[in-house]
Each structure stands twice: as C-alpha cells, then as structure tokens.
N, C-alpha and C. Protein backbone atom coordinates (compact mmCIF):
# COMPACT_ATOMS: atom_id res chain seq x y z
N UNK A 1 -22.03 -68.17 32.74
CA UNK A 1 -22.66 -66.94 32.34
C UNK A 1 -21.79 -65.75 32.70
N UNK A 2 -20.86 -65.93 33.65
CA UNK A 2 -20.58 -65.08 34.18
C UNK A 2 -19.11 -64.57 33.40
N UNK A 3 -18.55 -65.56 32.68
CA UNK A 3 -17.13 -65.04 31.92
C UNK A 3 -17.18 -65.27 30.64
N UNK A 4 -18.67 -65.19 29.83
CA UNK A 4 -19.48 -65.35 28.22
C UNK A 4 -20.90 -63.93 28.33
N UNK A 5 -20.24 -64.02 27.12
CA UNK A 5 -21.17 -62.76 26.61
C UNK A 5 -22.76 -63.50 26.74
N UNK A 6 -22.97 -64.67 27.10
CA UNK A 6 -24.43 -65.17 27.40
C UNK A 6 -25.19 -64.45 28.07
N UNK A 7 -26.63 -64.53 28.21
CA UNK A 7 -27.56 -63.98 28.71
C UNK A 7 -28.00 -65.28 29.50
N UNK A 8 -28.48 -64.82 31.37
CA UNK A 8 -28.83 -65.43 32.24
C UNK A 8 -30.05 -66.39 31.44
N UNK A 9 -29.70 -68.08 31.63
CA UNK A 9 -31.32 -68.61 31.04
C UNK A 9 -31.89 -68.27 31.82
N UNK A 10 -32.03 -67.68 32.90
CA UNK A 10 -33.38 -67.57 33.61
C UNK A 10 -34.21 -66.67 33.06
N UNK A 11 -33.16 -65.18 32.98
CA UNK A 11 -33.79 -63.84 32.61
C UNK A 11 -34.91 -63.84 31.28
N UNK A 12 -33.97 -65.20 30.07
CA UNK A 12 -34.68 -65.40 28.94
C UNK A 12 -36.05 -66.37 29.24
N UNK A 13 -36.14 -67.20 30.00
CA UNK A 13 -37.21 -67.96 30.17
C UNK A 13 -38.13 -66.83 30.91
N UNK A 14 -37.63 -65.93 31.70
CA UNK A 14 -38.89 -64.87 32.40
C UNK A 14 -39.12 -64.04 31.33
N UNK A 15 -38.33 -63.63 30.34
CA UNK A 15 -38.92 -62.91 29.10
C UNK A 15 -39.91 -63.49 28.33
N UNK A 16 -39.30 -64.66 28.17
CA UNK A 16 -40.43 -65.74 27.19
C UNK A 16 -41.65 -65.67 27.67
N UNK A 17 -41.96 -66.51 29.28
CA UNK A 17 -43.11 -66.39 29.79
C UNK A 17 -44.03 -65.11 30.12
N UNK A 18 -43.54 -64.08 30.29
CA UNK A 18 -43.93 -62.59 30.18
C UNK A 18 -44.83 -61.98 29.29
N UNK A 19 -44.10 -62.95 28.19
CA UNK A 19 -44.77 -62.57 26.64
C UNK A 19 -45.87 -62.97 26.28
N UNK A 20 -45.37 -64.74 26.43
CA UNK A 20 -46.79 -65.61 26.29
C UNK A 20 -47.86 -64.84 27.53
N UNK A 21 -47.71 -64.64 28.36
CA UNK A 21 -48.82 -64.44 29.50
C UNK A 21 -49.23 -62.51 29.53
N UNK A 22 -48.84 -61.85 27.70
CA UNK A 22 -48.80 -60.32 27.55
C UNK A 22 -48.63 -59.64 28.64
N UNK A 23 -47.19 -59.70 29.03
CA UNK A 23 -47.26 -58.78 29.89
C UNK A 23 -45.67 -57.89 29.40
N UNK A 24 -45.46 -56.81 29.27
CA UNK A 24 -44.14 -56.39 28.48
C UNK A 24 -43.01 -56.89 29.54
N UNK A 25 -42.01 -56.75 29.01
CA UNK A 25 -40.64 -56.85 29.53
C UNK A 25 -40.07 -56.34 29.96
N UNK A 26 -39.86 -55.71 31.13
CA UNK A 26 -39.07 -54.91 31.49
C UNK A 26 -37.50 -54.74 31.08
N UNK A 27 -37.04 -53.55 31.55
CA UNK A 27 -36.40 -53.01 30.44
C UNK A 27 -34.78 -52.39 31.55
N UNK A 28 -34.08 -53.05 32.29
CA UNK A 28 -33.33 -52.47 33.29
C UNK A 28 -33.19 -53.75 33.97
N UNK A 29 -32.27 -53.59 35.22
CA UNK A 29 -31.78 -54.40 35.62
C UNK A 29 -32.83 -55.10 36.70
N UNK A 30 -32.38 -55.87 37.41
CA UNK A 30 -33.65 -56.65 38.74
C UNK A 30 -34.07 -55.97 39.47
N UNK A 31 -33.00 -55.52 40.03
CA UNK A 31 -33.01 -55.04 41.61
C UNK A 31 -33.70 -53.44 41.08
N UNK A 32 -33.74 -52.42 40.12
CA UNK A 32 -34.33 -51.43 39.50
C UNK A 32 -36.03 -51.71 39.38
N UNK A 33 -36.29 -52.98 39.08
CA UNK A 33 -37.49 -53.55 38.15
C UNK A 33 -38.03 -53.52 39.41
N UNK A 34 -37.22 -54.27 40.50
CA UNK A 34 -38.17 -54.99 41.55
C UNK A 34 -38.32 -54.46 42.79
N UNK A 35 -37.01 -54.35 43.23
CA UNK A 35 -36.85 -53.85 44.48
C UNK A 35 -36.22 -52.17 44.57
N UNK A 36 -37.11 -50.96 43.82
CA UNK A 36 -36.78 -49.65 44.18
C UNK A 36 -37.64 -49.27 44.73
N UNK A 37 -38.72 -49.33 44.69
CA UNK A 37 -39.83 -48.42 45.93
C UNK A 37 -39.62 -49.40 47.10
N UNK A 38 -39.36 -50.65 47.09
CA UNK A 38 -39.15 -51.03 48.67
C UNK A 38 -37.61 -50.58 49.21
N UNK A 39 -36.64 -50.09 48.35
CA UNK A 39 -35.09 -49.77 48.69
C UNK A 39 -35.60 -48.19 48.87
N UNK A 40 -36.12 -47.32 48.05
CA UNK A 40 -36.64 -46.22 47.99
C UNK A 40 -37.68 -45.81 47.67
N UNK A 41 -38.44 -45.86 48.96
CA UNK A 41 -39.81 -45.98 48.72
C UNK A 41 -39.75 -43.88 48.59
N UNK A 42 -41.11 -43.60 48.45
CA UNK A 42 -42.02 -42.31 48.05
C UNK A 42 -41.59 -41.58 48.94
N UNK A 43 -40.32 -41.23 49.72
CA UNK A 43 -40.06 -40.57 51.02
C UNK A 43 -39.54 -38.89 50.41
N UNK A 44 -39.88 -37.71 51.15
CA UNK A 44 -39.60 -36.43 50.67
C UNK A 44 -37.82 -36.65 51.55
N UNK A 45 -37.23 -35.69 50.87
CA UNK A 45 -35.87 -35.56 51.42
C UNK A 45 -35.77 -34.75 52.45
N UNK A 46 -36.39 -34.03 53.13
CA UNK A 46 -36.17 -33.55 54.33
C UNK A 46 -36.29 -35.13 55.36
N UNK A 47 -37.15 -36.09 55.29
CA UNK A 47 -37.36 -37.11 56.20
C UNK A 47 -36.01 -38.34 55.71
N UNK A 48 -35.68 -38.01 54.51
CA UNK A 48 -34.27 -38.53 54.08
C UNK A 48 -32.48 -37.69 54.81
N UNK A 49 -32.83 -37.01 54.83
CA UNK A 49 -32.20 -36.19 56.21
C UNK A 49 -32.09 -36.46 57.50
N UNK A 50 -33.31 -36.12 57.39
CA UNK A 50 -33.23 -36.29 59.12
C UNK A 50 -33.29 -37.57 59.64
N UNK A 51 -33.41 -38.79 59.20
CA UNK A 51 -33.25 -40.06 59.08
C UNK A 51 -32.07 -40.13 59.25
N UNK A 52 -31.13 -39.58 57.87
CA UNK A 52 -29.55 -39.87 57.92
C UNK A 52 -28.75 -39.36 59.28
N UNK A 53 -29.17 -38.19 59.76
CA UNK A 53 -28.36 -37.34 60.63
C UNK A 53 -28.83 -38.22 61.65
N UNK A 54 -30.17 -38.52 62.37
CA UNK A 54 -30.29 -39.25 63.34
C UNK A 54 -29.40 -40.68 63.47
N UNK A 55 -29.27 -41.39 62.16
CA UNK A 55 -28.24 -42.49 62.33
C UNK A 55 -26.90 -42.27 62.51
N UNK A 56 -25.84 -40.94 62.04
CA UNK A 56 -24.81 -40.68 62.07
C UNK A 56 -24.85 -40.05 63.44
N UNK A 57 -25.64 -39.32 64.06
CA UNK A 57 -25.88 -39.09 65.40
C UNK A 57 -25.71 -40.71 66.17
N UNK A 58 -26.62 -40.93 66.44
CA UNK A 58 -26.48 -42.66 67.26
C UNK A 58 -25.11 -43.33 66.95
N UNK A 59 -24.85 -43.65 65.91
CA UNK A 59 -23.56 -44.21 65.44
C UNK A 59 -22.28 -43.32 66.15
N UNK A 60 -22.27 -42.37 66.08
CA UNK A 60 -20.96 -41.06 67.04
C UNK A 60 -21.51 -41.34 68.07
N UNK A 61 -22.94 -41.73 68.76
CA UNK A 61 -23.22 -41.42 70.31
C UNK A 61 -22.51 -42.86 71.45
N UNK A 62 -23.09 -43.97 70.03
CA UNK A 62 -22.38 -45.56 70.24
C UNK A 62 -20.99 -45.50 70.74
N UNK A 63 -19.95 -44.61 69.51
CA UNK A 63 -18.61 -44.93 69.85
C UNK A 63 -18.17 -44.06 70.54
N UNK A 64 -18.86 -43.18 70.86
CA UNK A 64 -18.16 -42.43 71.98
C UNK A 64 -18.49 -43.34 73.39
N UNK A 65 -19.68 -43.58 73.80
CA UNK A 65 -19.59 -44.39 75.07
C UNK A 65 -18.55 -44.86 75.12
N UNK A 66 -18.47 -46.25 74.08
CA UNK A 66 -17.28 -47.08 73.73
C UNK A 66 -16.19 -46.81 74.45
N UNK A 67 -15.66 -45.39 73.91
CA UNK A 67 -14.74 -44.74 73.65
C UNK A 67 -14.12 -44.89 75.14
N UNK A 68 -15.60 -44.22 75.80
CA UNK A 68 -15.10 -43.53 77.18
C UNK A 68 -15.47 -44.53 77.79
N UNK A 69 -15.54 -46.00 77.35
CA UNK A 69 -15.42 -47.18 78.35
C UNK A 69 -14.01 -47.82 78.77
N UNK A 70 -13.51 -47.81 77.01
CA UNK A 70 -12.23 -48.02 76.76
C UNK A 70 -10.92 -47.25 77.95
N UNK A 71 -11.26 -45.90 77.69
CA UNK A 71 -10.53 -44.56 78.76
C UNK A 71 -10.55 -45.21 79.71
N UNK A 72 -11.83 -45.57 80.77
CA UNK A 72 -11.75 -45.39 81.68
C UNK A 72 -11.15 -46.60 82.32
N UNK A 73 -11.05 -48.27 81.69
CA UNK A 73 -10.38 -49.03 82.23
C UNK A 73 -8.84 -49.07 81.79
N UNK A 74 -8.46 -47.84 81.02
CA UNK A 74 -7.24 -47.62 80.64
C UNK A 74 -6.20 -47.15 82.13
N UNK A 75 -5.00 -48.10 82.33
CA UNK A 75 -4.23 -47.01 83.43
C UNK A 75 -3.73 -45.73 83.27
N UNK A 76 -4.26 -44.66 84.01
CA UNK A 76 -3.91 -43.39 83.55
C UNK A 76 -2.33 -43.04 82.91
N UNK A 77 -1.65 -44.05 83.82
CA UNK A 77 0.12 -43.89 83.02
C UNK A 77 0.45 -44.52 81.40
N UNK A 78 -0.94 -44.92 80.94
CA UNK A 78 -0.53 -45.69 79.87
C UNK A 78 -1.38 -44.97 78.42
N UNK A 79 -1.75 -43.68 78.57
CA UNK A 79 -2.60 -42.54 77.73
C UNK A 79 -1.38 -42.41 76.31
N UNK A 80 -0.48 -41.79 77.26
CA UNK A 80 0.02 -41.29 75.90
C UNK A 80 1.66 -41.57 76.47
C-alpha cells in the first residue's frame, strides 16, 4: 500500500461497514477524525501558554542543575 496508488483495505472495509450500519464517512485523515480533542482538547490559549512556558521553564531548570553538577565534579584546571 505503501509504494501503489492503493487505498488502505482496512480504511475501505471501515467505509463499507459505516455505510451499511448509516453512519457517514468521515472525510480527513485518522488521527484528525479520532484523536483531536484528546491531542487538543477545548483548552483557551492563555492555559496553552502557560502550560508551554511552565515546561520550557522545568526543562532549563533540569539542565541547569545538570549543568552545575557536571561544573562542580569538573577539576577547576580543566574549564577552559
């Protein structure tokens, strides 16, 4: 399927059965159809913010410890 202009049999057998059981077809890809309010659920963008900054915060707070773990078992003659 993957190096032919074919269509997934699965996708066509979930169309088929969709039909018989009236229910329409969706119209876009899977992961769009299925999984966007659980990837992006109903959230306002200020809490999409401050979400992000709190993780890029923690993530800089992580490697700096790191950082200054690294330093400190470093021999001072061997910095630069």
């Amino acid at each position: 399927m993957e190096i032919g202009p074919w269509p997934c049999p699965l996708t066509l057998a979930e169309g088929f059965f969709e039909n018989k059981a009236g229910v329409g077809a969706y119209r876009g890809s899977f992961l769009v159809h299925y999984l966007d309010r659980l990837v992006y659920p109903n959230i306002s963008v200020d809490v999409l913010i401050v979400c992000g900054v709190a993780v890029c915060v923690l993530n800089l707070a992580v490697y700096a410890r790191r950082y200054g773990k690294y330093r400190r078992k470093m021999p001072s003659s061997s910095l630069f």
